[in-house]
C-alpha atoms as a PDB file:
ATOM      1  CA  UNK A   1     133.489 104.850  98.789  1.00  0.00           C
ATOM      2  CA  UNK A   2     130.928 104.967  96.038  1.00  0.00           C
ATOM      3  CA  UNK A   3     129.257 102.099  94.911  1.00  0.00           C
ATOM      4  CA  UNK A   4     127.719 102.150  91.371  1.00  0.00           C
ATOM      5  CA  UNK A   5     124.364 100.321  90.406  1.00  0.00           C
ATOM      6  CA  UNK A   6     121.917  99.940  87.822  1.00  0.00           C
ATOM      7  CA  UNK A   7     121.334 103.359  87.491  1.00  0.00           C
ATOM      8  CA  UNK A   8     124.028 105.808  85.947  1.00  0.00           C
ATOM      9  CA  UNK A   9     125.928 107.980  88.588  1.00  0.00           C
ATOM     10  CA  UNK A  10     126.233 111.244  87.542  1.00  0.00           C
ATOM     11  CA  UNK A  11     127.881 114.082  89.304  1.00  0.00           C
ATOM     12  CA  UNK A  12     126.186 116.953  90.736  1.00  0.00           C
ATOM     13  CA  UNK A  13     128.265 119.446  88.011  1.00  0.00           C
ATOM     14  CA  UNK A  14     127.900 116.910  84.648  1.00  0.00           C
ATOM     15  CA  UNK A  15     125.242 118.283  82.110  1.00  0.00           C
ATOM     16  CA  UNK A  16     124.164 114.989  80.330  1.00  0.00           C
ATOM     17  CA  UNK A  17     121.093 115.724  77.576  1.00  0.00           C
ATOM     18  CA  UNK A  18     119.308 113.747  75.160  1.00  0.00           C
ATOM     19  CA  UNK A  19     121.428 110.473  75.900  1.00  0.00           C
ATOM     20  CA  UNK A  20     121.017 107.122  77.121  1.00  0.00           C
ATOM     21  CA  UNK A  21     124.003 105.857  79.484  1.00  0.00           C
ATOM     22  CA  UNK A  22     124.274 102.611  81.062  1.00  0.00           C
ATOM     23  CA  UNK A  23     124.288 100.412  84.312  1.00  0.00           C
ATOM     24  CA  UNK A  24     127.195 101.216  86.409  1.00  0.00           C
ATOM     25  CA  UNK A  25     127.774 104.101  84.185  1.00  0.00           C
ATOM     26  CA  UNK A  26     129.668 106.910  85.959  1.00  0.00           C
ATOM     27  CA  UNK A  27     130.051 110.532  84.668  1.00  0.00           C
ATOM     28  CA  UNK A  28     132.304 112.798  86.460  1.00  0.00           C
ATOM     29  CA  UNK A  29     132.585 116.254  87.655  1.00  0.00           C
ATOM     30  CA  UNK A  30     131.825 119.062  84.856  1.00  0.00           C
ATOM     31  CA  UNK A  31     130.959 116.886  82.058  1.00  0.00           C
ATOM     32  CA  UNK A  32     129.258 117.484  79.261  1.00  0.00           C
ATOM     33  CA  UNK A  33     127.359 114.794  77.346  1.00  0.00           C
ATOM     34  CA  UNK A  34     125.046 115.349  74.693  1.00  0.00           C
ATOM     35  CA  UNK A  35     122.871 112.962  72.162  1.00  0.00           C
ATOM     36  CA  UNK A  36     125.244 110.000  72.836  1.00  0.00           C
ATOM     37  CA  UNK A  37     124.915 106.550  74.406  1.00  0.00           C
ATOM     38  CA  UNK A  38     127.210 105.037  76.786  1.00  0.00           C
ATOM     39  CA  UNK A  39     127.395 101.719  77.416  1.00  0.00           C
ATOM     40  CA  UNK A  40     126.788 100.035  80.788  1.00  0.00           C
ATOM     41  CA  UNK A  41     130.306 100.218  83.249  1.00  0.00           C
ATOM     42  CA  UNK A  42     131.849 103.041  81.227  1.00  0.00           C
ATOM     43  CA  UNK A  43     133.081 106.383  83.072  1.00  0.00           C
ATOM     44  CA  UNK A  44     134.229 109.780  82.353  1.00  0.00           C
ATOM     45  CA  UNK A  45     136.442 111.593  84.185  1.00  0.00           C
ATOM     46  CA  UNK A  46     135.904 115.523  84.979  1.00  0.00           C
ATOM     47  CA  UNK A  47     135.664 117.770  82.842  1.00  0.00           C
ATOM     48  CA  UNK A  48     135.190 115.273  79.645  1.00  0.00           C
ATOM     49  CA  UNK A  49     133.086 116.760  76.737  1.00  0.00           C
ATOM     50  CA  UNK A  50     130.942 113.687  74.709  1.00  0.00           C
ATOM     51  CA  UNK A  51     128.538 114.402  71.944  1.00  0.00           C
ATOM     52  CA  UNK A  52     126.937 112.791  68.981  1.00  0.00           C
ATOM     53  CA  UNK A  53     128.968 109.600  70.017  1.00  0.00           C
ATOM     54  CA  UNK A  54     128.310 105.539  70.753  1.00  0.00           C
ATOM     55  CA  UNK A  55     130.827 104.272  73.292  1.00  0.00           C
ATOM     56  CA  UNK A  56     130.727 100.780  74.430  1.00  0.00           C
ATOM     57  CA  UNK A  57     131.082  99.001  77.401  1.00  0.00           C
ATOM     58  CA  UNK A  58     133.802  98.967  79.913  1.00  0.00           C
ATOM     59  CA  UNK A  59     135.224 102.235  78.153  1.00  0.00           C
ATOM     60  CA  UNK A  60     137.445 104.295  80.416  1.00  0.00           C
ATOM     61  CA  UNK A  61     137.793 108.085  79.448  1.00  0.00           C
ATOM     62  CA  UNK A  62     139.971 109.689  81.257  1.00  0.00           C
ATOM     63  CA  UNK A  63     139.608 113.630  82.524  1.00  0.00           C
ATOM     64  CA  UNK A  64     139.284 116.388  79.872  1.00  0.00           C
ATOM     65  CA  UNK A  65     138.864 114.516  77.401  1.00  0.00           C
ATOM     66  CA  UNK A  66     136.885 115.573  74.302  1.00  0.00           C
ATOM     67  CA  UNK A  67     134.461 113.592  71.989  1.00  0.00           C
ATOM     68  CA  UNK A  68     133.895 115.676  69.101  1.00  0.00           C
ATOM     69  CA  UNK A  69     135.240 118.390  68.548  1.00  0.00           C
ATOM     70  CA  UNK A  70     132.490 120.713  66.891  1.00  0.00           C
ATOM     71  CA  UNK A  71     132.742 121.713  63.088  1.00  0.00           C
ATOM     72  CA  UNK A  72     132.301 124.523  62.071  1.00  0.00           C
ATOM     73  CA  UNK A  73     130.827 125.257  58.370  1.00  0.00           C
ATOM     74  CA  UNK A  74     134.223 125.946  56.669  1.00  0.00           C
ATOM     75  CA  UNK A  75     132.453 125.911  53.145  1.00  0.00           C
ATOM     76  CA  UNK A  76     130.682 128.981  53.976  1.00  0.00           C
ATOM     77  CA  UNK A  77     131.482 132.691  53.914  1.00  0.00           C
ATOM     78  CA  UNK A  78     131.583 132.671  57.961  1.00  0.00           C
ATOM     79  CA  UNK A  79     133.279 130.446  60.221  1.00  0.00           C
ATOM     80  CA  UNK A  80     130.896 131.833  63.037  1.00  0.00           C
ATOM     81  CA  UNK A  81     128.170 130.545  64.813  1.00  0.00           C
ATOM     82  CA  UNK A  82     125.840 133.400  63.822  1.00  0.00           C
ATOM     83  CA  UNK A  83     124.794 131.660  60.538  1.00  0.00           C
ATOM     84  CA  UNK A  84     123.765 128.834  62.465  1.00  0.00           C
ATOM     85  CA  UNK A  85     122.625 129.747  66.250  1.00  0.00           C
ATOM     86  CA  UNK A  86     120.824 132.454  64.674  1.00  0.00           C
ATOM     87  CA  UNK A  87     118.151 133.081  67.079  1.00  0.00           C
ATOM     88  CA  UNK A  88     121.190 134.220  69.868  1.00  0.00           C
ATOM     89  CA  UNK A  89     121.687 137.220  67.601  1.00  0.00           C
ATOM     90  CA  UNK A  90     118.436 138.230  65.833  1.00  0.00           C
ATOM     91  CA  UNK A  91     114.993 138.984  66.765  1.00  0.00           C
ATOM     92  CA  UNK A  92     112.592 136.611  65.327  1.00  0.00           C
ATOM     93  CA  UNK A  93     115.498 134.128  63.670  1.00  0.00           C
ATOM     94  CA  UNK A  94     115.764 129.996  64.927  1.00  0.00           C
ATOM     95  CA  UNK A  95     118.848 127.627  64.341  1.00  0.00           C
ATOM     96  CA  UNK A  96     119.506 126.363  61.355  1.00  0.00           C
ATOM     97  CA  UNK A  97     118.436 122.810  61.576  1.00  0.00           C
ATOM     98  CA  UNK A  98     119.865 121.347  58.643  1.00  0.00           C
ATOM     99  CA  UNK A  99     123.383 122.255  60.097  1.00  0.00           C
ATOM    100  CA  UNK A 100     122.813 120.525  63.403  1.00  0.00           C
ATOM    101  CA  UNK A 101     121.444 117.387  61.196  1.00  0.00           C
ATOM    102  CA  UNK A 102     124.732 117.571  59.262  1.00  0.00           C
ATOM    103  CA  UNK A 103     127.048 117.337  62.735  1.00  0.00           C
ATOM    104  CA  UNK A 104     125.008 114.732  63.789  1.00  0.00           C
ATOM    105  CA  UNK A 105     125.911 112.890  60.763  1.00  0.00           C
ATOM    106  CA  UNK A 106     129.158 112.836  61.697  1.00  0.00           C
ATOM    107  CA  UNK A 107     128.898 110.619  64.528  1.00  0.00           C
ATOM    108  CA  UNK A 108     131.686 108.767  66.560  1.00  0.00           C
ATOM    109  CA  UNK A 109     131.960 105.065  67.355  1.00  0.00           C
ATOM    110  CA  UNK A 110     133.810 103.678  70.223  1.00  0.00           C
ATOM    111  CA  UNK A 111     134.319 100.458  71.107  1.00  0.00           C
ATOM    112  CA  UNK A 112     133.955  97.739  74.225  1.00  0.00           C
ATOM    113  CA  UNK A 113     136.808  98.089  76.963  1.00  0.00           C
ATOM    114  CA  UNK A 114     139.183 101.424  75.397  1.00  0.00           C
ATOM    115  CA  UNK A 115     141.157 103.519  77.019  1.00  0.00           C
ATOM    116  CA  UNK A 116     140.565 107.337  76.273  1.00  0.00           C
ATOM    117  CA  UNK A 117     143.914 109.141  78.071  1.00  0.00           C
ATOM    118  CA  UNK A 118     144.104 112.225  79.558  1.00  0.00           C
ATOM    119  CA  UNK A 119     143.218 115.518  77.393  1.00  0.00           C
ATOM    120  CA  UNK A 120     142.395 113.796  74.222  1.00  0.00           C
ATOM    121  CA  UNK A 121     140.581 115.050  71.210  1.00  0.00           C
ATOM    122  CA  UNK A 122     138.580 112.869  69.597  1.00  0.00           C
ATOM    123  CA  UNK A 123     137.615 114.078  66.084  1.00  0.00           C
ATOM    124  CA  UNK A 124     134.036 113.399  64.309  1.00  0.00           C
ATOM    125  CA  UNK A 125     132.831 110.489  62.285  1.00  0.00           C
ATOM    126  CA  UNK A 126     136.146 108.234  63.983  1.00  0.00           C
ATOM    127  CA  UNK A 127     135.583 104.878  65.007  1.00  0.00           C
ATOM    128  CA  UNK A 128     137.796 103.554  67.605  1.00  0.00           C
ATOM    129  CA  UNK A 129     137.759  99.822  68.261  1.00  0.00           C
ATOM    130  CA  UNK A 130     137.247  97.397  70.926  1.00  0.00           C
ATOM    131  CA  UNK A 131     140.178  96.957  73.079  1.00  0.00           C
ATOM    132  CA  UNK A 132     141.601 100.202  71.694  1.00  0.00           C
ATOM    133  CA  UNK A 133     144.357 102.777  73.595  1.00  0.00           C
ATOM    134  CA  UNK A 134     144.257 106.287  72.930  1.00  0.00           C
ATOM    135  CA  UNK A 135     147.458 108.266  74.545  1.00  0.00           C
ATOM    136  CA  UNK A 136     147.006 111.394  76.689  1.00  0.00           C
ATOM    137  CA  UNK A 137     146.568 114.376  74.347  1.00  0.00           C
ATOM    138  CA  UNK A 138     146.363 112.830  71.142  1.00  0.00           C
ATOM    139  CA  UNK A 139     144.046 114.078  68.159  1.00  0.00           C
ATOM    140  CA  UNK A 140     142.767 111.251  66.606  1.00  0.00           C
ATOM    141  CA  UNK A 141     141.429 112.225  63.145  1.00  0.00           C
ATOM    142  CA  UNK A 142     141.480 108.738  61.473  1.00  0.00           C
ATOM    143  CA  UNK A 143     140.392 105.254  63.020  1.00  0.00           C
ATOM    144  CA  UNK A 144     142.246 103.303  65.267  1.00  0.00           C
ATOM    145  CA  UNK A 145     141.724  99.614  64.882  1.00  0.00           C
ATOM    146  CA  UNK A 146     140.531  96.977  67.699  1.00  0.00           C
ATOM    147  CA  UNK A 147     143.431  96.730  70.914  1.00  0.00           C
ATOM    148  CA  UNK A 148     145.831  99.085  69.156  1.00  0.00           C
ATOM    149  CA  UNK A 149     147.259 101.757  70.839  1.00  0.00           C
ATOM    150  CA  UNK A 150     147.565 105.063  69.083  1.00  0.00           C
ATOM    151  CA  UNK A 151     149.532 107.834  70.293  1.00  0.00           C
ATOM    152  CA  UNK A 152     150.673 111.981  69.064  1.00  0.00           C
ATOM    153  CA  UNK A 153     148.963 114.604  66.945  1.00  0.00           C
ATOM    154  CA  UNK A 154     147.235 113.346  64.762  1.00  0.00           C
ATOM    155  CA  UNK A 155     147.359 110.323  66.204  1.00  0.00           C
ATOM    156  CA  UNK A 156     149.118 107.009  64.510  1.00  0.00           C
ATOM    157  CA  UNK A 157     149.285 103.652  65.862  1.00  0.00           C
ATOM    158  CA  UNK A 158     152.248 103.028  67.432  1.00  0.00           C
ATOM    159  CA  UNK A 159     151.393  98.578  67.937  1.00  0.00           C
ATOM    160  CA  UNK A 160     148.835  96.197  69.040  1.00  0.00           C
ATOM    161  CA  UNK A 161     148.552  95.459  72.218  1.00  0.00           C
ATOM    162  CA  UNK A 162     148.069  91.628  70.953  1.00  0.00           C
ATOM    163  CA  UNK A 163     148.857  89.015  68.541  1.00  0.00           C
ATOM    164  CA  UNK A 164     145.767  88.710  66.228  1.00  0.00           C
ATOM    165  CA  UNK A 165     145.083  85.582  67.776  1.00  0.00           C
ATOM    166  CA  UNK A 166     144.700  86.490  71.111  1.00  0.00           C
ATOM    167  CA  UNK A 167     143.255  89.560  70.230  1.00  0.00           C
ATOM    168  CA  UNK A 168     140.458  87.510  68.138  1.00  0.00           C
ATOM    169  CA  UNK A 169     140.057  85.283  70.547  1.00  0.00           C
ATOM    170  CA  UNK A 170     139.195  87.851  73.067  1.00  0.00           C
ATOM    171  CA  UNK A 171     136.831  89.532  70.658  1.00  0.00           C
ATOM    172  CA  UNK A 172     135.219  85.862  70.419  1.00  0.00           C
ATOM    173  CA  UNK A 173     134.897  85.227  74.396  1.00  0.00           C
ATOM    174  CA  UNK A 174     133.102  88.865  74.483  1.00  0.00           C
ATOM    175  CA  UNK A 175     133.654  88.933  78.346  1.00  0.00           C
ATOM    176  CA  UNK A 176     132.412  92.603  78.333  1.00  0.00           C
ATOM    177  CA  UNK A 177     128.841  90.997  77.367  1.00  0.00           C
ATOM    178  CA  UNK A 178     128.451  88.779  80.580  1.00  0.00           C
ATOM    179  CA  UNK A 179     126.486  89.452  83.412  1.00  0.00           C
ATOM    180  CA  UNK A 180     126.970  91.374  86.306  1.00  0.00           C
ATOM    181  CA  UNK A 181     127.351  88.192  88.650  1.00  0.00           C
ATOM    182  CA  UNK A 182     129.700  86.411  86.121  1.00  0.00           C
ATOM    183  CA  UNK A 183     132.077  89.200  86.168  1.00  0.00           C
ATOM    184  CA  UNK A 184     132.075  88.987  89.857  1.00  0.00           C
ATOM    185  CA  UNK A 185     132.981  85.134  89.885  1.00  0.00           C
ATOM    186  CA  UNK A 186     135.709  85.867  87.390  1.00  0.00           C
ATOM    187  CA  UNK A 187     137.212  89.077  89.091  1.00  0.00           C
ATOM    188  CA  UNK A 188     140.299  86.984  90.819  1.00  0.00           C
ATOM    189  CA  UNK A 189     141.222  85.580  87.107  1.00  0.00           C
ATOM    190  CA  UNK A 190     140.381  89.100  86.071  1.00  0.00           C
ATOM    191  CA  UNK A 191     143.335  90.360  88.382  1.00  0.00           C
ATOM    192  CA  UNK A 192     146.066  87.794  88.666  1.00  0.00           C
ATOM    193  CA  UNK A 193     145.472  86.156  85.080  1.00  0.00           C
ATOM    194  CA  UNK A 194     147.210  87.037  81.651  1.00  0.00           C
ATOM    195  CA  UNK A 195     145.168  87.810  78.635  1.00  0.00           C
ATOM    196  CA  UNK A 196     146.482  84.668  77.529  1.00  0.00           C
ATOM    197  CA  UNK A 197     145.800  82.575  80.538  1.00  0.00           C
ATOM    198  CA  UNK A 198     141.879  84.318  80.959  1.00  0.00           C
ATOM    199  CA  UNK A 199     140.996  82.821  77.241  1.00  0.00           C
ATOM    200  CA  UNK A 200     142.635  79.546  77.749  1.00  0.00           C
ATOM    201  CA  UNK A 201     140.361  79.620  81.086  1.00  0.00           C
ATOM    202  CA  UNK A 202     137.279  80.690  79.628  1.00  0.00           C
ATOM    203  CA  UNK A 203     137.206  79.896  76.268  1.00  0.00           C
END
């Protein structure tokens, strides 16, 4: 069994550059994650693609998933990456940086405690909130609010997972923000408790 810690678990295979991850951050087999942070307890499954992206805690992405999807310059006479990962092609030539500033731009949010599913595409400069469910193979293009759950191509929200009270209330107790022993203590409510029954508890 592995047993995360402070410092981010990442797989032999994952290829994580320029980003900041977490405690108890886990990144699977054949990632890719690139000039994102990922907040502390969140985990990718294999074969998950991340870049220019801020995920929160607790998120749970499941396996080939992918967090933006890379433009290309459509406003240009070429699609291709020639015109902007020059020096692959021609002697003496370097990237354009000003298109690389301009993805980067374009950056996706991603809330505390989500649920990425299987094979999804997440599109750039989408925010998806706290508490949020994203179905297997969806292409989310637009944002999905806090604890909705948002299914199909492109992807629509279906419901909430909770009345707006409980939902508020939840985004009030912030649970996600406690310690690492506090979490601990609470793990048996965590389990046999209700959404309901954890606020009235712990509000």
């Amino acid at each position: 069994m592995t047993r995360l810690s402070e410092t981010a678990l990442i797989h032999p295979t994952a290829d994580v550059k320029d980003s900041e991850l977490g405690r108890y951050v886990d990144i699977g087999a054949r990632c890719h994650v690139a000039r994102s942070r990922i907040g502390d307890y969140s985990y990718a499954v294999e074969g998950t693609q991340i870049a220019y992206a801020d995920i929160g805690k607790f998120s749970n992405i499941a396996a080939y998933v992918r967090i933006y999807a890379s433009m290309h310059p459509m406003h240009r006479a070429s699609l291709h990456h020639f015109s902007y990962r020059s020096g692959w092609y021609f002697d003496g030539e370097s990237d354009d940086a000003d298109f690389f500033d301009w993805r980067a731009g374009s950056r996706i949010t991603i809330g505390h405690d989500t649920w990425i599913g299987h094979g999804a595409v997440v599109m750039p400069g989408v925010t998806i909130g706290t508490g949020a469910v994203v179905g297997s193979n969806a292409v989310v293009t637009r944002d999905v609010p806090d604890f909705a759950i948002a299914v199909g191509v492109p992807a629509k929200t279906i419901r909430q997972r909770f009345r707006d009270e409980v939902a508020q209330a939840l985004m009030d107790l912030a649970w996600w923000d406690w310690p690492h022993d506090r979490l601990h203590q609470a793990l048996p409510d965590f389990r046999a408790m209700s959404a309901e029954e954890f606020i009235e508890k712990y509000k």
